[in-house]
C-alpha atoms as a PDB file:
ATOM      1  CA  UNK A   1      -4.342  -8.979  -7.247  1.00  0.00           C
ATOM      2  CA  UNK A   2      -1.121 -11.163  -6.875  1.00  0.00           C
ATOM      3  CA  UNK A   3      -0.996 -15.085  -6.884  1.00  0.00           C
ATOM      4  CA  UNK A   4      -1.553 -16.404  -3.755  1.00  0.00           C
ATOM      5  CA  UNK A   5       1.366 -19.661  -3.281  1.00  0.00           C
ATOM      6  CA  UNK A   6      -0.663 -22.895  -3.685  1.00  0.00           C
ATOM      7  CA  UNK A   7       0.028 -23.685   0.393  1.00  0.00           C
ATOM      8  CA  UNK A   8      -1.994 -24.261   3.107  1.00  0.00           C
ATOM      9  CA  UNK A   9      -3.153 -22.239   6.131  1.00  0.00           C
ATOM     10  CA  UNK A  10      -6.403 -19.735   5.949  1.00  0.00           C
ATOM     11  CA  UNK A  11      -5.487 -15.638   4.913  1.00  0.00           C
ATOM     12  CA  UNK A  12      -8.329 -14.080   5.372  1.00  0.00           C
ATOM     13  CA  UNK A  13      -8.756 -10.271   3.288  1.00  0.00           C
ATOM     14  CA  UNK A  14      -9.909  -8.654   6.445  1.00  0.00           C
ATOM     15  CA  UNK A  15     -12.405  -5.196   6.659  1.00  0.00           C
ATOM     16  CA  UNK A  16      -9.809  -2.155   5.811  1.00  0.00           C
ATOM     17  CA  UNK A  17      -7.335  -4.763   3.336  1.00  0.00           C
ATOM     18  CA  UNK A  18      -7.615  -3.650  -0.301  1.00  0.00           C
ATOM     19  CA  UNK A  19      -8.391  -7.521  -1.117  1.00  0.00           C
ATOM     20  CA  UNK A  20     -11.967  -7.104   0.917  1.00  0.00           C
ATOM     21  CA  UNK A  21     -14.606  -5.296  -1.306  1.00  0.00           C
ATOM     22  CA  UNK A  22     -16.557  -3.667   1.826  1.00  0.00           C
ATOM     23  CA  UNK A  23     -13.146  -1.517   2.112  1.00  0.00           C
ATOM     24  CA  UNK A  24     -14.213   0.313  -0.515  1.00  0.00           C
ATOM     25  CA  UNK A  25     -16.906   3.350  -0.755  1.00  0.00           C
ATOM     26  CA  UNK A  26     -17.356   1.865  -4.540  1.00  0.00           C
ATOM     27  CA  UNK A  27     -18.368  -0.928  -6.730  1.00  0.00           C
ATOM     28  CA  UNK A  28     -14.761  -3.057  -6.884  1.00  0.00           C
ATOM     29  CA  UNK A  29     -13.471  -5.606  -9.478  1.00  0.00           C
ATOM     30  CA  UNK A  30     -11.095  -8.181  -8.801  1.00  0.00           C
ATOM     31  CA  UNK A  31      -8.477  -9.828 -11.176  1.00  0.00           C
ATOM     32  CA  UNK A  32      -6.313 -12.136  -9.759  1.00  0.00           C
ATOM     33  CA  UNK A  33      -2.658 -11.831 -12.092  1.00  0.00           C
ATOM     34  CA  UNK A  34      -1.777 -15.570 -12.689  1.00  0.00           C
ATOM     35  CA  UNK A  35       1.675 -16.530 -11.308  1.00  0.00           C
ATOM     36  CA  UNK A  36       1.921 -13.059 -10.003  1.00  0.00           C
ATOM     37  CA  UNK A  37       3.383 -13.661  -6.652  1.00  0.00           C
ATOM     38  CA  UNK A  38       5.020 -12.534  -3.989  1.00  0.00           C
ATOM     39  CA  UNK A  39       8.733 -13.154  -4.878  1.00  0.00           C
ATOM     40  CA  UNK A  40       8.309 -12.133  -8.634  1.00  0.00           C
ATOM     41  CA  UNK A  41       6.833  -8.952  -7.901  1.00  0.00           C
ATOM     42  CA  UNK A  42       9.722  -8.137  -5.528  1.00  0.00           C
ATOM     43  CA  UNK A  43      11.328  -8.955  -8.284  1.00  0.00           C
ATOM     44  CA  UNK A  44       9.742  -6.860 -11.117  1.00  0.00           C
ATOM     45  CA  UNK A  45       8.737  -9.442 -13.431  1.00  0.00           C
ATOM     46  CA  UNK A  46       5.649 -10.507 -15.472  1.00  0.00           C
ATOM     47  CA  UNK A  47       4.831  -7.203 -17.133  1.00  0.00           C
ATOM     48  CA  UNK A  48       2.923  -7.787 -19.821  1.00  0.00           C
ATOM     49  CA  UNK A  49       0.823  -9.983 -17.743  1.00  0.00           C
ATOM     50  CA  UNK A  50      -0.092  -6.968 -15.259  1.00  0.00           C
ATOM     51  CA  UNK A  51      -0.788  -4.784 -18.534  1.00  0.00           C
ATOM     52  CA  UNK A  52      -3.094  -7.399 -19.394  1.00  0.00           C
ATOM     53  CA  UNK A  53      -5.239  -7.809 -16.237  1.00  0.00           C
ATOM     54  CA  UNK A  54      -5.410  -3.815 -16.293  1.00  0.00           C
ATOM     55  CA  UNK A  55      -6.463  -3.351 -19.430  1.00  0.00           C
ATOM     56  CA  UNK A  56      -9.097  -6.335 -19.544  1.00  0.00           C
ATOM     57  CA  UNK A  57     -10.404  -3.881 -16.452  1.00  0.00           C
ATOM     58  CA  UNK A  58     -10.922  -1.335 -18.197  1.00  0.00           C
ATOM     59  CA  UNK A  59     -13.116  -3.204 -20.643  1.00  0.00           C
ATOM     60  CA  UNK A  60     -15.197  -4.579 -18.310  1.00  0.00           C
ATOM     61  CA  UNK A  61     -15.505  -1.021 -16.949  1.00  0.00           C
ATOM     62  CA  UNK A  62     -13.265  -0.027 -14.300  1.00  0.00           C
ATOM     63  CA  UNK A  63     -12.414   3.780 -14.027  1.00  0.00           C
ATOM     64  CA  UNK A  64      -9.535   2.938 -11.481  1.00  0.00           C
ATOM     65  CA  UNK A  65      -6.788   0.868 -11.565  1.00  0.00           C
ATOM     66  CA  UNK A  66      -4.984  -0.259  -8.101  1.00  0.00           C
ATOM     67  CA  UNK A  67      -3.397  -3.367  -7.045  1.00  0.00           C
ATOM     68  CA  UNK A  68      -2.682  -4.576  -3.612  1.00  0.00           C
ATOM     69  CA  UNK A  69       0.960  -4.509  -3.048  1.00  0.00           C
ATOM     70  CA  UNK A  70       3.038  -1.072  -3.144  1.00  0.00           C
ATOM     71  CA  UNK A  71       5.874  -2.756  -4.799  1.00  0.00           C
ATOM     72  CA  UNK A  72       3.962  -3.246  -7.788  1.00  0.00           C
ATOM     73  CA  UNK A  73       5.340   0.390  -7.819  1.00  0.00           C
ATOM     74  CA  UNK A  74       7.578  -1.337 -10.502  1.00  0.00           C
ATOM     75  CA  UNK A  75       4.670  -1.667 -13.197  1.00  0.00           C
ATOM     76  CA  UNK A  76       3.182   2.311 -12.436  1.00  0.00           C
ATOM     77  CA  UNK A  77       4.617   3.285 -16.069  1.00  0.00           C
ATOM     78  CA  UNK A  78       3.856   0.477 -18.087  1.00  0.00           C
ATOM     79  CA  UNK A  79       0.383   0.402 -16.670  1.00  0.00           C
ATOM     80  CA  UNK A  80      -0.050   4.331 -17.039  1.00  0.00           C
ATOM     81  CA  UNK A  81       0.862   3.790 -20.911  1.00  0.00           C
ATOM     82  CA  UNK A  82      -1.171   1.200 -21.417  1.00  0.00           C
ATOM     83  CA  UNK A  83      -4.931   2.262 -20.596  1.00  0.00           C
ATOM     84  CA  UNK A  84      -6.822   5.687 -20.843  1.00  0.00           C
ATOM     85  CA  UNK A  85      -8.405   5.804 -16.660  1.00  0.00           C
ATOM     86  CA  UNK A  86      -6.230   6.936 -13.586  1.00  0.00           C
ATOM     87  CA  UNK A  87      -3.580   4.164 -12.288  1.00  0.00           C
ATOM     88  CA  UNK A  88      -2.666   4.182  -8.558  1.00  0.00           C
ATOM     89  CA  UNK A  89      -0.908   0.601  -8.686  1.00  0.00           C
ATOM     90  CA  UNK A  90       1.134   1.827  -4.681  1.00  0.00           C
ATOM     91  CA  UNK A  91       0.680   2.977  -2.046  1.00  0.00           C
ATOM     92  CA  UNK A  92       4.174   4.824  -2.445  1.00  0.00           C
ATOM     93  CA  UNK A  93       2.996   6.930  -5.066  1.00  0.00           C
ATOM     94  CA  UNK A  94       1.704   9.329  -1.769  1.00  0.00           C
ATOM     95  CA  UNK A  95       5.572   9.126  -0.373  1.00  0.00           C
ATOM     96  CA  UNK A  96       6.167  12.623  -2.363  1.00  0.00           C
ATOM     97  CA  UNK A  97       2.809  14.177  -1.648  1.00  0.00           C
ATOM     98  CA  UNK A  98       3.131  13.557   1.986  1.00  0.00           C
ATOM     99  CA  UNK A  99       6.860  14.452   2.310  1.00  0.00           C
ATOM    100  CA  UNK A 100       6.126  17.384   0.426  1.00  0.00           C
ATOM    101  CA  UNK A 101       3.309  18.251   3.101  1.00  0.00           C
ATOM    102  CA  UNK A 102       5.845  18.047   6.345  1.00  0.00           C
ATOM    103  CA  UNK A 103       7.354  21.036   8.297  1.00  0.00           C
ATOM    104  CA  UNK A 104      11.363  20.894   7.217  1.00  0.00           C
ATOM    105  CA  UNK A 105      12.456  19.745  10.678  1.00  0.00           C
ATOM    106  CA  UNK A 106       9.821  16.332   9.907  1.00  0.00           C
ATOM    107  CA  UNK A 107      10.527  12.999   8.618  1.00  0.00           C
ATOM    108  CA  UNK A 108       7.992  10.436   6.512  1.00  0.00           C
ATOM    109  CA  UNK A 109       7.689   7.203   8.107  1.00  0.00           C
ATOM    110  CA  UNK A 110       7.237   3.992   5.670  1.00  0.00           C
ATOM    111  CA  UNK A 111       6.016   0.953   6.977  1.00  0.00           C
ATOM    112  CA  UNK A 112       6.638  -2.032   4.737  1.00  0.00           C
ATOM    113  CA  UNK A 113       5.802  -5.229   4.430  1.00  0.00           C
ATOM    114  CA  UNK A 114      10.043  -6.105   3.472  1.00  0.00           C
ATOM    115  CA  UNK A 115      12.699  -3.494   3.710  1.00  0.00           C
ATOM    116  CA  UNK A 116      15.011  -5.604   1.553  1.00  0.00           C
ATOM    117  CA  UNK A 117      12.842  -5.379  -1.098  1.00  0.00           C
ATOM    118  CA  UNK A 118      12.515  -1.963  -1.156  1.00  0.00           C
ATOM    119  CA  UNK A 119      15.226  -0.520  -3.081  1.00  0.00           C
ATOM    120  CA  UNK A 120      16.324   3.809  -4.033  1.00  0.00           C
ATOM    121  CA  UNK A 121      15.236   3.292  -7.818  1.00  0.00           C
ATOM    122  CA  UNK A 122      11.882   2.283  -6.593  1.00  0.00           C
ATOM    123  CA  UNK A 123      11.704   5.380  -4.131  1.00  0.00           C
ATOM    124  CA  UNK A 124      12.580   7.472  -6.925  1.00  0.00           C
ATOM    125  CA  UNK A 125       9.673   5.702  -9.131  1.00  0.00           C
ATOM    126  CA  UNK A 126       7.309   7.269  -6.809  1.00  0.00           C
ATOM    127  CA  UNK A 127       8.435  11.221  -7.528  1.00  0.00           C
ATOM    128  CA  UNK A 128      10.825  11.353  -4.537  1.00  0.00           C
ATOM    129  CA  UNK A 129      13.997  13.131  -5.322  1.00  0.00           C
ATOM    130  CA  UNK A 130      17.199  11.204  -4.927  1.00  0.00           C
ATOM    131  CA  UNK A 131      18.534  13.928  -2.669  1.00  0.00           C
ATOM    132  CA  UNK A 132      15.984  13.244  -0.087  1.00  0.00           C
ATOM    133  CA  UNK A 133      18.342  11.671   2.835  1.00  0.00           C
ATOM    134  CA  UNK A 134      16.524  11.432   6.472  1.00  0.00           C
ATOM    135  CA  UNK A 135      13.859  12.947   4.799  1.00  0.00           C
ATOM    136  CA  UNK A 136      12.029   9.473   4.658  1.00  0.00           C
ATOM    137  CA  UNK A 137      12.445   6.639   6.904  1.00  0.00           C
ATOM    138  CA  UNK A 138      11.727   3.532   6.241  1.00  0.00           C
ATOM    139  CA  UNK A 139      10.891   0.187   8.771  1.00  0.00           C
ATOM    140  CA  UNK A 140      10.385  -3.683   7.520  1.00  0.00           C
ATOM    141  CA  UNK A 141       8.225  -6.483   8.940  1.00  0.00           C
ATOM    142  CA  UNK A 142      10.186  -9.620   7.368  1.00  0.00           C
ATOM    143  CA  UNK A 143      11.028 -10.828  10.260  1.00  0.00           C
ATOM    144  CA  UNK A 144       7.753 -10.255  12.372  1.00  0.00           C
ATOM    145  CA  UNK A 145       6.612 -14.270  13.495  1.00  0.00           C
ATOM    146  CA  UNK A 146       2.755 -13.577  12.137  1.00  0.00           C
ATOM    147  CA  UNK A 147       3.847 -11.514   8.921  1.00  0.00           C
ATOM    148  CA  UNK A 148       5.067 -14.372   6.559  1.00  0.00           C
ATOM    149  CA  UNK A 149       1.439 -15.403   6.491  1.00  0.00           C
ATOM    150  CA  UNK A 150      -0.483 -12.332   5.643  1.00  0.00           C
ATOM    151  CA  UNK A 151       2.483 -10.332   3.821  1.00  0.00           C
ATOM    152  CA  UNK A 152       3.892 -13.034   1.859  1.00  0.00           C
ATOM    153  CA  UNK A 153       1.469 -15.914   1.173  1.00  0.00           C
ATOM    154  CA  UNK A 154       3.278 -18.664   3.128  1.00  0.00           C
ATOM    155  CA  UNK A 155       2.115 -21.573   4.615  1.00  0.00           C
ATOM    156  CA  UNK A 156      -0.019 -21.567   8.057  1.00  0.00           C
ATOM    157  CA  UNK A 157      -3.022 -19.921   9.602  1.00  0.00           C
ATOM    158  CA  UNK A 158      -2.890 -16.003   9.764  1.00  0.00           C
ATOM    159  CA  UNK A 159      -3.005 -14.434  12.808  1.00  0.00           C
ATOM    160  CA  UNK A 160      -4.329 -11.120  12.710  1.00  0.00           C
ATOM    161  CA  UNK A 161      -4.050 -10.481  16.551  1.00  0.00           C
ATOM    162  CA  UNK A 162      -0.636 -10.858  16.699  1.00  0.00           C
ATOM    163  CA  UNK A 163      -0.317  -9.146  13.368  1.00  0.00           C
ATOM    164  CA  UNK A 164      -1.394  -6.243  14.221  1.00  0.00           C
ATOM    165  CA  UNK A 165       0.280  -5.843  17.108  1.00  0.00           C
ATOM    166  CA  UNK A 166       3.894  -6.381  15.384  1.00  0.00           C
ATOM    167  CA  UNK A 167       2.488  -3.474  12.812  1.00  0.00           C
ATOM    168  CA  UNK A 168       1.845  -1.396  16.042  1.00  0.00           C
ATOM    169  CA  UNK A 169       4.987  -2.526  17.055  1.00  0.00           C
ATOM    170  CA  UNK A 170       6.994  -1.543  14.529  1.00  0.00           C
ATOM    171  CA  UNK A 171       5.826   1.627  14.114  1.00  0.00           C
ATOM    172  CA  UNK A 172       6.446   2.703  17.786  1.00  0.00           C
ATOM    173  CA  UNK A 173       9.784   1.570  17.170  1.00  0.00           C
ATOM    174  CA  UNK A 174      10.245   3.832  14.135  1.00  0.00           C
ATOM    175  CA  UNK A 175       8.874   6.865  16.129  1.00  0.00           C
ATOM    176  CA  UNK A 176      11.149   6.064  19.168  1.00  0.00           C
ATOM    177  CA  UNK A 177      14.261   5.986  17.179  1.00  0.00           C
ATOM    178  CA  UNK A 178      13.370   9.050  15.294  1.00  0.00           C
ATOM    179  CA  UNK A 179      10.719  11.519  17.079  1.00  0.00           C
ATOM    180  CA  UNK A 180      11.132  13.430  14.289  1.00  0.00           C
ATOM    181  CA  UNK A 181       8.637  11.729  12.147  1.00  0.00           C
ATOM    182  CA  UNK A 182       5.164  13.723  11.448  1.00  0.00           C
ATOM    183  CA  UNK A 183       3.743  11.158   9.163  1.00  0.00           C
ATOM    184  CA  UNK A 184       3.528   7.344   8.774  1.00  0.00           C
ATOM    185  CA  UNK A 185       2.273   5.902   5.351  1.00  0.00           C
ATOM    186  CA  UNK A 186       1.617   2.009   5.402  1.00  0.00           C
ATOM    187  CA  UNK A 187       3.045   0.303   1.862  1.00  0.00           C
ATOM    188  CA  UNK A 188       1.226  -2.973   2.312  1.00  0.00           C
ATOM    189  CA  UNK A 189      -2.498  -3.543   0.929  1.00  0.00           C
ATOM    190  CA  UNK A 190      -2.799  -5.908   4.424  1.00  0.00           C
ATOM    191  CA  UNK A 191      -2.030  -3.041   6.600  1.00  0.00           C
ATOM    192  CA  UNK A 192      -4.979  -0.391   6.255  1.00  0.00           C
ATOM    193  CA  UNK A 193      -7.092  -2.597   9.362  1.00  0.00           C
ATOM    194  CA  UNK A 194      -4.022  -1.561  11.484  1.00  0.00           C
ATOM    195  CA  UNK A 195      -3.927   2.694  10.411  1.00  0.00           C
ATOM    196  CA  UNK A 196      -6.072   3.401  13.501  1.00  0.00           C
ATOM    197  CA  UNK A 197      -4.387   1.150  15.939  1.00  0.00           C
ATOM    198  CA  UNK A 198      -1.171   2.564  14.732  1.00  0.00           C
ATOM    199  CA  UNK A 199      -2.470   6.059  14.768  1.00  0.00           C
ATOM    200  CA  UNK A 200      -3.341   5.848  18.445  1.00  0.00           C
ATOM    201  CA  UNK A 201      -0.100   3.980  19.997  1.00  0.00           C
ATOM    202  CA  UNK A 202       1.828   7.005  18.124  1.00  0.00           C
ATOM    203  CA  UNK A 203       0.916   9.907  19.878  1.00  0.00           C
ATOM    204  CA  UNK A 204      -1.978  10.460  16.805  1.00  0.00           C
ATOM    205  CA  UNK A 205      -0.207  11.104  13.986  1.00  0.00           C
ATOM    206  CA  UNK A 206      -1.387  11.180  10.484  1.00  0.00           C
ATOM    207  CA  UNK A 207      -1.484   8.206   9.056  1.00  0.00           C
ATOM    208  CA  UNK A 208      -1.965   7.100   5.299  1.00  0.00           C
ATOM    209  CA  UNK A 209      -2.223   3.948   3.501  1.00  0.00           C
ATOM    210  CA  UNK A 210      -3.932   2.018   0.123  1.00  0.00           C
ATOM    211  CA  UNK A 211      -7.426   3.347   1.021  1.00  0.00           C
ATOM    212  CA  UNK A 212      -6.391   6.796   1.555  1.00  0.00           C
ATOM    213  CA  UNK A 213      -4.900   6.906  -2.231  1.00  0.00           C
ATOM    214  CA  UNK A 214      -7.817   5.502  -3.762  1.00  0.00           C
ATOM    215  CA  UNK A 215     -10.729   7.019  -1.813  1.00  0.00           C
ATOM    216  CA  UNK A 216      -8.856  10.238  -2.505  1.00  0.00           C
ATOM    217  CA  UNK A 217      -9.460  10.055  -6.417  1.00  0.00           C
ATOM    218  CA  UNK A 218     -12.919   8.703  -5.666  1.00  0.00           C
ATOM    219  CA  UNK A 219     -13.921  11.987  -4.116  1.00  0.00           C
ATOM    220  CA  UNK A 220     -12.578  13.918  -7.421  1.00  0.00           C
ATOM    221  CA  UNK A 221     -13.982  10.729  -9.501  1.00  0.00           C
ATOM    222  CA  UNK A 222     -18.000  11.376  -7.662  1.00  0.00           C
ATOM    223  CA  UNK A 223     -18.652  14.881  -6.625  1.00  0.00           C
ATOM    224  CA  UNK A 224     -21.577  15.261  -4.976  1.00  0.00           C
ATOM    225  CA  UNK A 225     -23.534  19.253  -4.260  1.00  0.00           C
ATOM    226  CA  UNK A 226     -22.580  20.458  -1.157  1.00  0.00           C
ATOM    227  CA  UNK A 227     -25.464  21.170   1.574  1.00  0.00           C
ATOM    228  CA  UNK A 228     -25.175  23.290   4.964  1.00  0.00           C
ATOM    229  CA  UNK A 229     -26.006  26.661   5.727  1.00  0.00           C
ATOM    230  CA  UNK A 230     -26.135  29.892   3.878  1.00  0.00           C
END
């Protein structure tokens, strides 16, 4: 979990936001990543301090490791080498695995929480090819009015109503300037309570987030017989 900024104004981790334990179909540990926030994981820093909260999860028992922010994309590696369970750190990691999925005359839609921030080398962490052009398309909320709040940590009361409809928002946007998208994945860990809303102003399309990554492995990670007719 990042750092929250020492400000004021109440962030709630809503139902559906990795952050809020009743997303999960599973037992969930938190560890908070001291002075892990916002700007310095845009930034790739602190390492050896993510390493650290993973692998004191893993003693404690985790079988999973995630975090709530896709950008921590940047730490997927040094994670991976560092413990001996599966590590989905973002969101992005489905990027390939969706775009790979799409008819040829398709485009993936990204949703993320800053565009900026976003850069090709982090893309390319993920498995997507360099080559992949209007394959992938990607949309920022930086400068939504209620997003600075939830996204980023700053100052002032969230508003999830008005959240969620810049989210819905945006992503109508994307689809109207390119009809060509067949999939929308959301980056953020804050934007899974917003997959069906979005899923419904967009004409239905799939739509994937944090909780489709994870709940995928813990499918494969609890198998359970299989009843129904013979």
């Amino acid at each position: 979990m990042l750092d929250r900024l020492p400000v004021p104004g109440i962030r709630p981790y809503i139902p559906g936001d990795t952050g809020n334990a009743t997303t999960w179909s599973v037992p969930v540990r938190y560890k908070t990543v001291p002075g892990l926030t916002v700007p310095r994981i845009f930034a790739g820093e602190m390492t050896s301090a993510v390493v650290q909260a993973a692998t004191e999860l893993v003693r404690e028992g985790a079988q999973l490791i995630t975090c709530g922010c896709g950008y921590s994309i940047r730490y997927q590696e040094a994670v991976r080498a560092a413990v001996d369970v599966p590590v989905f750190l973002s969101s992005l990691l489905l990027a390939p695995f969706l775009e790979k999925t799409l008819p040829a005359n398709k485009a993936l839609g990204i949703i993320v929480a800053d565009k900026s921030a976003l850069t090709q080398d982090m893309l390319e962490m993920t498995g997507l090819r360099a080559d992949i052009g209007r394959r992938v398309v990607v949309a920022g909320l930086e400068d939504t009015p209620a997003g600075p709040a939830l996204l980023k940590g700053e100052g002032g009361d969230a508003d999830i109503g008005a959240f969620k409809t810049e989210v819905v928002n945006a992503a109508v946007a994307l689809q109207k300037d390119r009809p060509d998208i067949g999939m929308l994945l959301l980056e953020c860990g804050d934007l899974p309570p917003y997959a069906a809303a979005v899923q419904q102003a967009t004409d239905g399309i799939p739509v994937f987030d944090y909780t489709s990554m994870v709940e995928f492995f813990i499918g494969g990670l609890i198998r359970r017989p299989f009843t129904g007719l013979l």
